[in-house]
Protein backbone atom coordinates (compact mmCIF):
# COMPACT_ATOMS: atom_id res chain seq x y z
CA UNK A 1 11.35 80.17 19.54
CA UNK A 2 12.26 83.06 22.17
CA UNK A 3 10.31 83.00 25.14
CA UNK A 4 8.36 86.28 25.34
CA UNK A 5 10.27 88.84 28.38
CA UNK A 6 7.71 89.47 30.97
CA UNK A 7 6.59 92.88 31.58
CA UNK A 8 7.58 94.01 34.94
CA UNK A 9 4.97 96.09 36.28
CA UNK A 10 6.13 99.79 37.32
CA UNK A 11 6.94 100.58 40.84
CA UNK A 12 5.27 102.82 42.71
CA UNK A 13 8.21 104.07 45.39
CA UNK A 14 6.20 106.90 45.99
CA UNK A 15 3.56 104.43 47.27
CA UNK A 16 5.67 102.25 49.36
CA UNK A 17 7.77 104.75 50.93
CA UNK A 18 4.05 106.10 51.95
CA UNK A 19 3.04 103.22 53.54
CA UNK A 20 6.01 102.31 55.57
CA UNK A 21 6.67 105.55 57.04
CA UNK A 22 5.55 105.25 60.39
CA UNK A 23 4.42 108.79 60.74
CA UNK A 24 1.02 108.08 59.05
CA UNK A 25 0.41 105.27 61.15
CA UNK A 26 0.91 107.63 64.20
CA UNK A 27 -1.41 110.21 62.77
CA UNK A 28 -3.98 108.15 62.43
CA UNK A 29 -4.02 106.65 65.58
CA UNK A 30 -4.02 110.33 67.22
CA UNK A 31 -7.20 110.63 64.54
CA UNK A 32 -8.98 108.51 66.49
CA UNK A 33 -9.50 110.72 69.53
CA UNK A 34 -9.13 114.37 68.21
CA UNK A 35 -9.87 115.92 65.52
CA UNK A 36 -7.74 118.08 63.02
CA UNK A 37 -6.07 120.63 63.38
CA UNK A 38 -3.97 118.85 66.20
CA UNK A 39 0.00 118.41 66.96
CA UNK A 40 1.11 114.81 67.07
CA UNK A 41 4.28 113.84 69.32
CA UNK A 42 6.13 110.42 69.14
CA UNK A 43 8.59 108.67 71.62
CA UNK A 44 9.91 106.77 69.38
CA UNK A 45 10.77 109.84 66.45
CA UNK A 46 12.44 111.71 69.73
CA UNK A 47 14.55 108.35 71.24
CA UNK A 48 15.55 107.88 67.88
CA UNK A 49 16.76 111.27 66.98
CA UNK A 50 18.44 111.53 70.61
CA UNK A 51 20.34 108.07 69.85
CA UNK A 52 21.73 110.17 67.34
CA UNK A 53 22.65 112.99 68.93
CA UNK A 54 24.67 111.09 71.58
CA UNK A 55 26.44 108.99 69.27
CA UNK A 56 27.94 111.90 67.40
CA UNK A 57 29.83 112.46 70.58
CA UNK A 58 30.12 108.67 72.17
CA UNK A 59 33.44 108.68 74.13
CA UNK A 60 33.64 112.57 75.00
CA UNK A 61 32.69 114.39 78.12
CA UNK A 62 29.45 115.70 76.62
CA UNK A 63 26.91 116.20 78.14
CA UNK A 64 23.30 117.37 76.48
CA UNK A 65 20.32 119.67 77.84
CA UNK A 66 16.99 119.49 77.53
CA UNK A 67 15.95 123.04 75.78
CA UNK A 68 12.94 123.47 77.86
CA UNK A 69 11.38 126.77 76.01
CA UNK A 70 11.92 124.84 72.17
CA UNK A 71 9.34 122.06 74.03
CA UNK A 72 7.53 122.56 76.67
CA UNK A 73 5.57 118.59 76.38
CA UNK A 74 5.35 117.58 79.81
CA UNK A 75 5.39 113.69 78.19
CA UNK A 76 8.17 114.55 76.31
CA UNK A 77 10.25 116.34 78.96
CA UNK A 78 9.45 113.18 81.19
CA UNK A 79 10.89 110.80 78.98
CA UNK A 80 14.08 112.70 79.22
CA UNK A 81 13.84 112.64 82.80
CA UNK A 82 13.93 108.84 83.02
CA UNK A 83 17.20 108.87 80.14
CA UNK A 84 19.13 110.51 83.41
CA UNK A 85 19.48 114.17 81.79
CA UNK A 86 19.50 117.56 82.95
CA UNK A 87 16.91 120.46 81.18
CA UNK A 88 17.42 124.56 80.58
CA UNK A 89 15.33 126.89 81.56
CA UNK A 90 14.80 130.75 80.29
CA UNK A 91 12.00 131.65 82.83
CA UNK A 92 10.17 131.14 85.91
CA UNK A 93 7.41 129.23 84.58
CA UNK A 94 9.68 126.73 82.90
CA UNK A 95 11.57 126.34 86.21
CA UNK A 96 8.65 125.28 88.22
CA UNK A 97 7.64 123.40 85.44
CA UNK A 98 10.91 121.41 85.99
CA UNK A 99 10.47 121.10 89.64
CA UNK A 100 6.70 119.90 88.88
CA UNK A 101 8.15 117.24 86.79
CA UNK A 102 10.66 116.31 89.71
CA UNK A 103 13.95 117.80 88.35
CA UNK A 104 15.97 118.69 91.80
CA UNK A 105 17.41 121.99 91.43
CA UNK A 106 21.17 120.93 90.52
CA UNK A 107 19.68 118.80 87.47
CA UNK A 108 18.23 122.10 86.06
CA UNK A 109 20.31 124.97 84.31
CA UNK A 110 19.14 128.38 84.34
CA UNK A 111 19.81 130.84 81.26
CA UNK A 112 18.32 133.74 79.66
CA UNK A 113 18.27 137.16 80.05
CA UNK A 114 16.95 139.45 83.22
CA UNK A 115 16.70 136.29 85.73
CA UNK A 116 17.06 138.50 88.73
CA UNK A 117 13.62 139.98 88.31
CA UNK A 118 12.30 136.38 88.70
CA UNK A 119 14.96 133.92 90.54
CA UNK A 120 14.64 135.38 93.50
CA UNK A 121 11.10 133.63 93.84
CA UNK A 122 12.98 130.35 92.94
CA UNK A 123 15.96 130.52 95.34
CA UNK A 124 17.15 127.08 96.24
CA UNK A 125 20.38 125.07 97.51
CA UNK A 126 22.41 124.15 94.57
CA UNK A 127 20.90 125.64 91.95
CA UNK A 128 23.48 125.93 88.25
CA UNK A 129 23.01 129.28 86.94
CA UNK A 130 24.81 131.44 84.11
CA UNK A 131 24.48 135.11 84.57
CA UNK A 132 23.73 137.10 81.59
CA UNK A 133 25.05 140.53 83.21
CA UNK A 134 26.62 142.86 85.08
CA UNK A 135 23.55 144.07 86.64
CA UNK A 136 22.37 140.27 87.37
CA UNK A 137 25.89 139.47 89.07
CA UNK A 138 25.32 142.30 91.61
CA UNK A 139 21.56 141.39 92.28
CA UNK A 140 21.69 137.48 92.39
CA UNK A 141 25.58 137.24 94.06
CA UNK A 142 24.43 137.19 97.48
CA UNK A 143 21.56 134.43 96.79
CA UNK A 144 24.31 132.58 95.25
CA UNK A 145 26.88 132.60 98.00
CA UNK A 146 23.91 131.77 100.86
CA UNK A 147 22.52 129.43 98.13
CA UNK A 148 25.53 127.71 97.01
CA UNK A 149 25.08 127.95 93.42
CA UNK A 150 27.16 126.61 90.70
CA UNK A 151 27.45 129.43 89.01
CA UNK A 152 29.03 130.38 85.39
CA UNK A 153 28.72 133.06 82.69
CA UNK A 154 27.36 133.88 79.66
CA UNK A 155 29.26 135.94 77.18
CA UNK A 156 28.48 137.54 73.92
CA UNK A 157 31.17 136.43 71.59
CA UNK A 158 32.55 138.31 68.27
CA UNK A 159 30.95 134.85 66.21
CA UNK A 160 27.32 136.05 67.19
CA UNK A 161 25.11 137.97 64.94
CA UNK A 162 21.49 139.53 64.91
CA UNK A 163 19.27 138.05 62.23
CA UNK A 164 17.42 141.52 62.06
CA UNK A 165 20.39 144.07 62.52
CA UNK A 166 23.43 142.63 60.86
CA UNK A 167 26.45 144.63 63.17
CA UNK A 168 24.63 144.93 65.53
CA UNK A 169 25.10 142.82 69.00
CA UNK A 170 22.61 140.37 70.34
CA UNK A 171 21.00 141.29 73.57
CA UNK A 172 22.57 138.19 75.49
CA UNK A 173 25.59 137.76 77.33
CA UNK A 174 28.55 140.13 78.88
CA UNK A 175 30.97 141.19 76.36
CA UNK A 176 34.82 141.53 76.79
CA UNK A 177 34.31 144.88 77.66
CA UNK A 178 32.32 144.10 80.73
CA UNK A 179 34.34 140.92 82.44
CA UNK A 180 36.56 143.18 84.43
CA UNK A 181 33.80 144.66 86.26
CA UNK A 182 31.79 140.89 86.28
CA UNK A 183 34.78 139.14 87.98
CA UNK A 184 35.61 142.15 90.21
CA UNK A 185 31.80 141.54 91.79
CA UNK A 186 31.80 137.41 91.70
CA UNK A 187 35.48 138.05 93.55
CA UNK A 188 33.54 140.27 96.26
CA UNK A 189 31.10 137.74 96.84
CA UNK A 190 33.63 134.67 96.83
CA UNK A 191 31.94 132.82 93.51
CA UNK A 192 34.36 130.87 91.70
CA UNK A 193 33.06 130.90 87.77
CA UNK A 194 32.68 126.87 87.00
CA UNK A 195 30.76 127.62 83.63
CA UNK A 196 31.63 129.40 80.61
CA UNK A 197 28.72 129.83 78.31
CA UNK A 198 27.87 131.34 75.08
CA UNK A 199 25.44 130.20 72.40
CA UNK A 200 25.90 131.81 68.52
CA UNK A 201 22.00 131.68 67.46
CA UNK A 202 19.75 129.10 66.03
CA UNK A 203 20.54 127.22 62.70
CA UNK A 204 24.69 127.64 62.77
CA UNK A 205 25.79 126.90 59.29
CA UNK A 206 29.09 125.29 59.70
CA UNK A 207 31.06 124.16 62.78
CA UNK A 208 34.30 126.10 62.18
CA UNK A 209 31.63 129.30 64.00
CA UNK A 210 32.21 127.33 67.21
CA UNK A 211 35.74 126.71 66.97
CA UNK A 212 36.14 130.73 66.54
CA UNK A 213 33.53 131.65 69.49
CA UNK A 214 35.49 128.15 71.62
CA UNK A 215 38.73 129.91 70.78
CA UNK A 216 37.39 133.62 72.21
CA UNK A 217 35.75 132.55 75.18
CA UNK A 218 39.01 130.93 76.33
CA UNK A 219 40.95 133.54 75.27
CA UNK A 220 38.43 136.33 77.90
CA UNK A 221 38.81 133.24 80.28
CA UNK A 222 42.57 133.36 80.33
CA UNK A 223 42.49 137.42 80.49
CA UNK A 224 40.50 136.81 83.87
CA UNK A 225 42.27 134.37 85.40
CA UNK A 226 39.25 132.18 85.21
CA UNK A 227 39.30 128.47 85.17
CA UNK A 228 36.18 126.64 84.39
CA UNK A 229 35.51 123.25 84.86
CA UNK A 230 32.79 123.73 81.66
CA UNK A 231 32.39 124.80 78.59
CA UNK A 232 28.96 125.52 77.43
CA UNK A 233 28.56 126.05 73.57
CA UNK A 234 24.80 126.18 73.64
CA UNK A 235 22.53 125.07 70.92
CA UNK A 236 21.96 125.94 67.08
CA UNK A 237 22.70 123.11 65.16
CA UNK A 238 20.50 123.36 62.16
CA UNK A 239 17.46 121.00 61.67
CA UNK A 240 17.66 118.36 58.97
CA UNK A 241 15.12 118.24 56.05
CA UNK A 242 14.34 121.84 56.80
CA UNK A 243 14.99 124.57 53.86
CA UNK A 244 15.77 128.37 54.18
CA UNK A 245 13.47 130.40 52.26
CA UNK A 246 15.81 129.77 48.88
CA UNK A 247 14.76 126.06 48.99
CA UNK A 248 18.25 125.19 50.37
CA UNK A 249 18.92 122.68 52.96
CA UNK A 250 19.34 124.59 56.62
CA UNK A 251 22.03 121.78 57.47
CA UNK A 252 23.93 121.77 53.69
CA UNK A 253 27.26 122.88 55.08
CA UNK A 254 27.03 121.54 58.38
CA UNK A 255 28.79 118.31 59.55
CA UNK A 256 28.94 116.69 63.17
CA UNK A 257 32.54 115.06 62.31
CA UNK A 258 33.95 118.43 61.92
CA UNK A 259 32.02 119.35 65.34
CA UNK A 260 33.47 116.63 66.91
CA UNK A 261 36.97 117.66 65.79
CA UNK A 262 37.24 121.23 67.50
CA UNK A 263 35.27 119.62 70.81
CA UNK A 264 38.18 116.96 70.99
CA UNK A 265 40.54 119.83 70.27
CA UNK A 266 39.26 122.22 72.81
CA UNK A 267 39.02 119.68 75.65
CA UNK A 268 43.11 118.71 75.14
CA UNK A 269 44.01 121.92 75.14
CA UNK A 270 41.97 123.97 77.29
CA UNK A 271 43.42 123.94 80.75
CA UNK A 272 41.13 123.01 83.74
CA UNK A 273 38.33 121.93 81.18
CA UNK A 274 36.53 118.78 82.10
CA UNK A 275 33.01 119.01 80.19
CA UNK A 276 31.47 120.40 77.20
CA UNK A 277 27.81 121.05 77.55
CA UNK A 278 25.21 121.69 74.41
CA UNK A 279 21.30 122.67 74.50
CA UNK A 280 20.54 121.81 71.20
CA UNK A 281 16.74 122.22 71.17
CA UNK A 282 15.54 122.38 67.59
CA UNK A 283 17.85 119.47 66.07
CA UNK A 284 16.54 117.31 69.06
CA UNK A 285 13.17 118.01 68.77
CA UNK A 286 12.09 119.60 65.25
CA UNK A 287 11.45 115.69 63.83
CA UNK A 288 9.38 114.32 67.31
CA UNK A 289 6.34 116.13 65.63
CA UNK A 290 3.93 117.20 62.64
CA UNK A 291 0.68 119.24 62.20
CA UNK A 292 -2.17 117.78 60.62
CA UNK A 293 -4.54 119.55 59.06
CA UNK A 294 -7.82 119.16 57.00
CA UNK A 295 -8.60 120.77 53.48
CA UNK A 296 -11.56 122.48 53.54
CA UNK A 297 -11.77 124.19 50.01
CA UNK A 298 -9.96 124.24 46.60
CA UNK A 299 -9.47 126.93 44.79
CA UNK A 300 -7.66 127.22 41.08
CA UNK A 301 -6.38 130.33 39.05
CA UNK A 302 -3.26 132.30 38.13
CA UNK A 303 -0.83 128.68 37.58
CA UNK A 304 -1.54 127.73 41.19
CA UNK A 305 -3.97 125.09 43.37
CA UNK A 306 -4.55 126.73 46.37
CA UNK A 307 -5.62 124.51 49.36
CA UNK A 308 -7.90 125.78 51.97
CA UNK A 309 -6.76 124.07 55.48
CA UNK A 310 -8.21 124.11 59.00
CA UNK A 311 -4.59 125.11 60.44
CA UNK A 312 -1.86 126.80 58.94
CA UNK A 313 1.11 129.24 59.77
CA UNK A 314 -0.61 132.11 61.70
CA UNK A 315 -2.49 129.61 64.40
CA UNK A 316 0.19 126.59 64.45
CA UNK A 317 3.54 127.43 62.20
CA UNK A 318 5.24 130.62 63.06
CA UNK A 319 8.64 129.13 61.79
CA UNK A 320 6.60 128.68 58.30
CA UNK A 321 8.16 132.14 58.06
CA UNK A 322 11.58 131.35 57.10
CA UNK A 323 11.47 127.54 57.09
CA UNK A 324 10.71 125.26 53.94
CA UNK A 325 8.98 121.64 55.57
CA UNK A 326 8.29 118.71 53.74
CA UNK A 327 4.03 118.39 53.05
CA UNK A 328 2.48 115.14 52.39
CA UNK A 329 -0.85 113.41 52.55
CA UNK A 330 -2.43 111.41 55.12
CA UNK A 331 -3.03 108.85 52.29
CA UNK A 332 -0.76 108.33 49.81
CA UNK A 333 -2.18 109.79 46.59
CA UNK A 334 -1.62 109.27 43.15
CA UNK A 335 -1.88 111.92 39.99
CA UNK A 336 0.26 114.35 38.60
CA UNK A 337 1.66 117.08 40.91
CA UNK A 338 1.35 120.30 40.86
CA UNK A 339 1.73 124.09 42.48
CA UNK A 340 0.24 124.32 45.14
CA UNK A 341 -0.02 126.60 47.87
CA UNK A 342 -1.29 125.55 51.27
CA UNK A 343 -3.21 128.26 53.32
CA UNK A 344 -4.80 128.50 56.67
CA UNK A 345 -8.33 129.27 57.62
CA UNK A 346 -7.54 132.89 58.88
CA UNK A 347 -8.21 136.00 56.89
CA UNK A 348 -4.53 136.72 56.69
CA UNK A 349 -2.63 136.38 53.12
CA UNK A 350 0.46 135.27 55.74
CA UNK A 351 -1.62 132.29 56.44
CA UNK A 352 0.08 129.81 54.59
CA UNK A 353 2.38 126.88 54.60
CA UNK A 354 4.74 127.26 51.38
CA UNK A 355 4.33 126.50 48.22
CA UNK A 356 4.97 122.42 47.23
CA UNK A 357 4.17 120.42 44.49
CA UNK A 358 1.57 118.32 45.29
CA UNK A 359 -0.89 115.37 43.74
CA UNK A 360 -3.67 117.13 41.96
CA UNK A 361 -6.30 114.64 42.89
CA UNK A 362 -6.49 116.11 46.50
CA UNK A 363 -9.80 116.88 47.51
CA UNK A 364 -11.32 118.83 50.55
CA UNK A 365 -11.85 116.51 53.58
CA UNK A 366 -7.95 114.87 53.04
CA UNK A 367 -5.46 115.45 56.12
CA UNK A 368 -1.97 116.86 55.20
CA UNK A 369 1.14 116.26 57.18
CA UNK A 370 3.54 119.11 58.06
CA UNK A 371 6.53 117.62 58.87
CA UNK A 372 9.58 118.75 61.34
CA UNK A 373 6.99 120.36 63.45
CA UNK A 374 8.25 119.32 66.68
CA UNK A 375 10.45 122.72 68.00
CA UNK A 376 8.71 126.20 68.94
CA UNK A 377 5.74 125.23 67.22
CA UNK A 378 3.11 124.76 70.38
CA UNK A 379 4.72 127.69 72.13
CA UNK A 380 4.33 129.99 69.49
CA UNK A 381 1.03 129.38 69.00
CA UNK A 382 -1.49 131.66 68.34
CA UNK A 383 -5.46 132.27 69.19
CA UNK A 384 -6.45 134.21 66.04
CA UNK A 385 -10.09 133.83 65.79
CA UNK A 386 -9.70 130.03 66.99
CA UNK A 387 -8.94 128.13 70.22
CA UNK A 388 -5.35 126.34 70.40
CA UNK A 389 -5.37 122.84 68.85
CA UNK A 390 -4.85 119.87 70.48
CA UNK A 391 -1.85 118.04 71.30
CA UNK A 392 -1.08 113.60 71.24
CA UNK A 393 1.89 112.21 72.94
CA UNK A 394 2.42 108.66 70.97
CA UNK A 395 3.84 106.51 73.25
CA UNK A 396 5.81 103.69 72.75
CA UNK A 397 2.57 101.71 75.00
CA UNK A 398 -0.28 103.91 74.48
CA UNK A 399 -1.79 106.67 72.59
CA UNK A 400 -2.64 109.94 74.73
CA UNK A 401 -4.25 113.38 74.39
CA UNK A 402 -2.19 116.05 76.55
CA UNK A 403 -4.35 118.75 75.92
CA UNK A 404 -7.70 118.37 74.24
CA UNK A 405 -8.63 121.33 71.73
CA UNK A 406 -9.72 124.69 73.01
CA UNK A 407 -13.37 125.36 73.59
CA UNK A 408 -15.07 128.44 72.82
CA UNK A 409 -15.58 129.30 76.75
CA UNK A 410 -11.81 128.83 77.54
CA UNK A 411 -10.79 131.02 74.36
CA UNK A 412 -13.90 133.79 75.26
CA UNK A 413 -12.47 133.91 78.47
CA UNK A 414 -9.27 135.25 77.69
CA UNK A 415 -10.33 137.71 75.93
């Protein structure tokens, strides 16, 4: 007589994947001391993702900034203090917010546009800073010379492009036309160029757009007679799990091995280059944090479940705009999924998250999890009709709140 096959019960990935990732546990723990809507940081999501980043370029003469404007987390920014690297800075406030966190002025980088109506206030030995202009060359030169900056330049390369105004040129950086009068100026004042920077724009598609703007800014080098010791190719590498607004992957056609390539290339080739330097903000950052928010109300009608939240894209999510981020629930849940649209709490039809499919059995009083949420997102945000949300540093020893939500006096008073 056959013995009778066991029936293997089903397994519920869905379920286990839930419970082991470690992002819930974090959440909760931050859950403990605030209350939703809040931003949760971890260490160990950001050492983890910057393990990676290094090790894409183990061997090379890379070294890596700290984008200071795509995080401003003083926790954060303090942990990569104590890894031994350097941060970027767009603006006064971010540079004495890297001197408050004890960055001495040669372990700082300053970029970004019209720094000569502020730098002047920050003038300090030894300073590294990449001028953005003509007009900021023949303002900050003589601060630089009595200073004894490290100075380099920003140009605007052909392999840029405006997001709005396709043709037209980005605000940043001197372009070919201008480097005759730039060097003419840094010659005057004695300032030897050590830096050559330029930076394409956020979420670069494929790495052969560096080679072309690596292969330009040598070229205007060489036309100058300038020899820098560094090449800066800025930031933009695309974040992972993060769709454009077509539901396509941001990073599809984008591969670090082919990166890799044309930075090997460049530094055999390029004559008196010793260092390659990146800011990659986003890709760094973008998976050290989530939102959490509460659902408030339900709603049904017209094919689509419509979830009422306590946060959402006009308070906490400006990128929600043109970025697609994985949703899921505080606990997993089980039940058929379905459209559903997740909205904010403010009287704005903008308000919302995206569309996902989610389990039907969610209820009002549930936290959801907005993943990726860890670049731009507590810079950008907003006070409509609510006081900013509070922020949670998980730390690899202890669980703390770095800024508690807003009260109603603090937000009345900035009114």
């Amino acid at each position: 007589m056959a013995t009778p096959t066991k029936r293997r019960r089903p397994v519920n990935r869905a379920g286990r994947r839930a419970r082991s990732d470690p992002w819930r546990a974090w959440v909760r723990a931050a859950l403990r001391q605030v209350d939703t809507p809040c931003f949760v940081f971890s260490e160990s999501a950001l050492a983890g993702q910057w393990n990676r980043l290094r090790g894409r370029f183990d061997g090379l003469p890379v070294r890596h900034w700290w984008s200071f404007k795509t995080l401003p987390l003083r926790p954060a920014i303090q942990w990569w203090r104590e890894q031994g690297q350097g941060v970027e800075v767009v603006s006064e406030f971010e540079w004495r917010g890297a001197r408050a966190l004890g960055f001495e002025p040669d372990r700082i980088l300053v970029n970004g546009p019209a720094k000569h109506t502020w730098l002047p206030n920050c003038a300090q030995d030894g300073m590294r800073v990449n001028f953005d202009s003509v007009e900021e060359i023949r303002a900050l030169a003589p601060l630089a010379k009595r200073h004894r900056w490290r100075i380099g330049v920003r140009l605007n390369t052909r392999s840029e492009s405006h997001a709005e105004f396709p043709g037209v040129r980005t605000q940043f950086g001197l372009m070919g036309s201008e480097l005759n009068w730039a060097s003419r100026w840094l010659r005057a004042a004695g300032l030897r160029v050590e830096v050559v920077h330029f930076h394409l724009r956020t979420q670069v598609s494929a790495a052969a757009e560096y080679r072309d703007a690596m292969e330009e800014a040598l070229r205007l080098c060489g036309e100058q007679r300038w020899q820098p010791d560094v090449l800066d190719i800025g930031g933009g590498a695309p974040a992972q799990s993060v769709l454009d607004r077509g539901r396509a992957r941001l990073d599809a056609q984008f591969s670090w091995s082919a990166l890799r390539r044309e930075v090997t290339a460049v530094l055999g080739h390029a004559q008196g280059v010793r260092e390659v330097w990146m800011e990659n903000g986003r890709w760094l950052t973008a998976p050290s944090g989530v939102l959490a928010v509460r659902i408030c109300d339900v709603k049904e009608g017209r094919g689509m479940r419509t979830l009422i939240c306590d946060g959402g894209r006009t308070l906490h999510a400006m990128v929600a705009t043109w970025e697609g981020h994985t949703v899921e629930s505080l606990e997993a849940k089980k039940g058929r999924r379905v459209r559903t649209l997740i909205c904010g709490p403010t009287c704005m039809s903008f308000d919302n998250l995206g569309e996902h499919r989610l389990p039907r059995t969610l209820r009002p009083g549930e936290v959801l999890i907005w993943r990726d949420a860890g670049a731009y997102q507590i810079c950008w945000e907003t006070r409509f009709s609510h006081g900013l949300a509070p922020v949670v540093w998980c730390g690899r020893k202890r669980v703390e709140v770095v800024r508690s939500a807003e009260t109603f006096e603090s937000w009345w008073a900035s009114r």
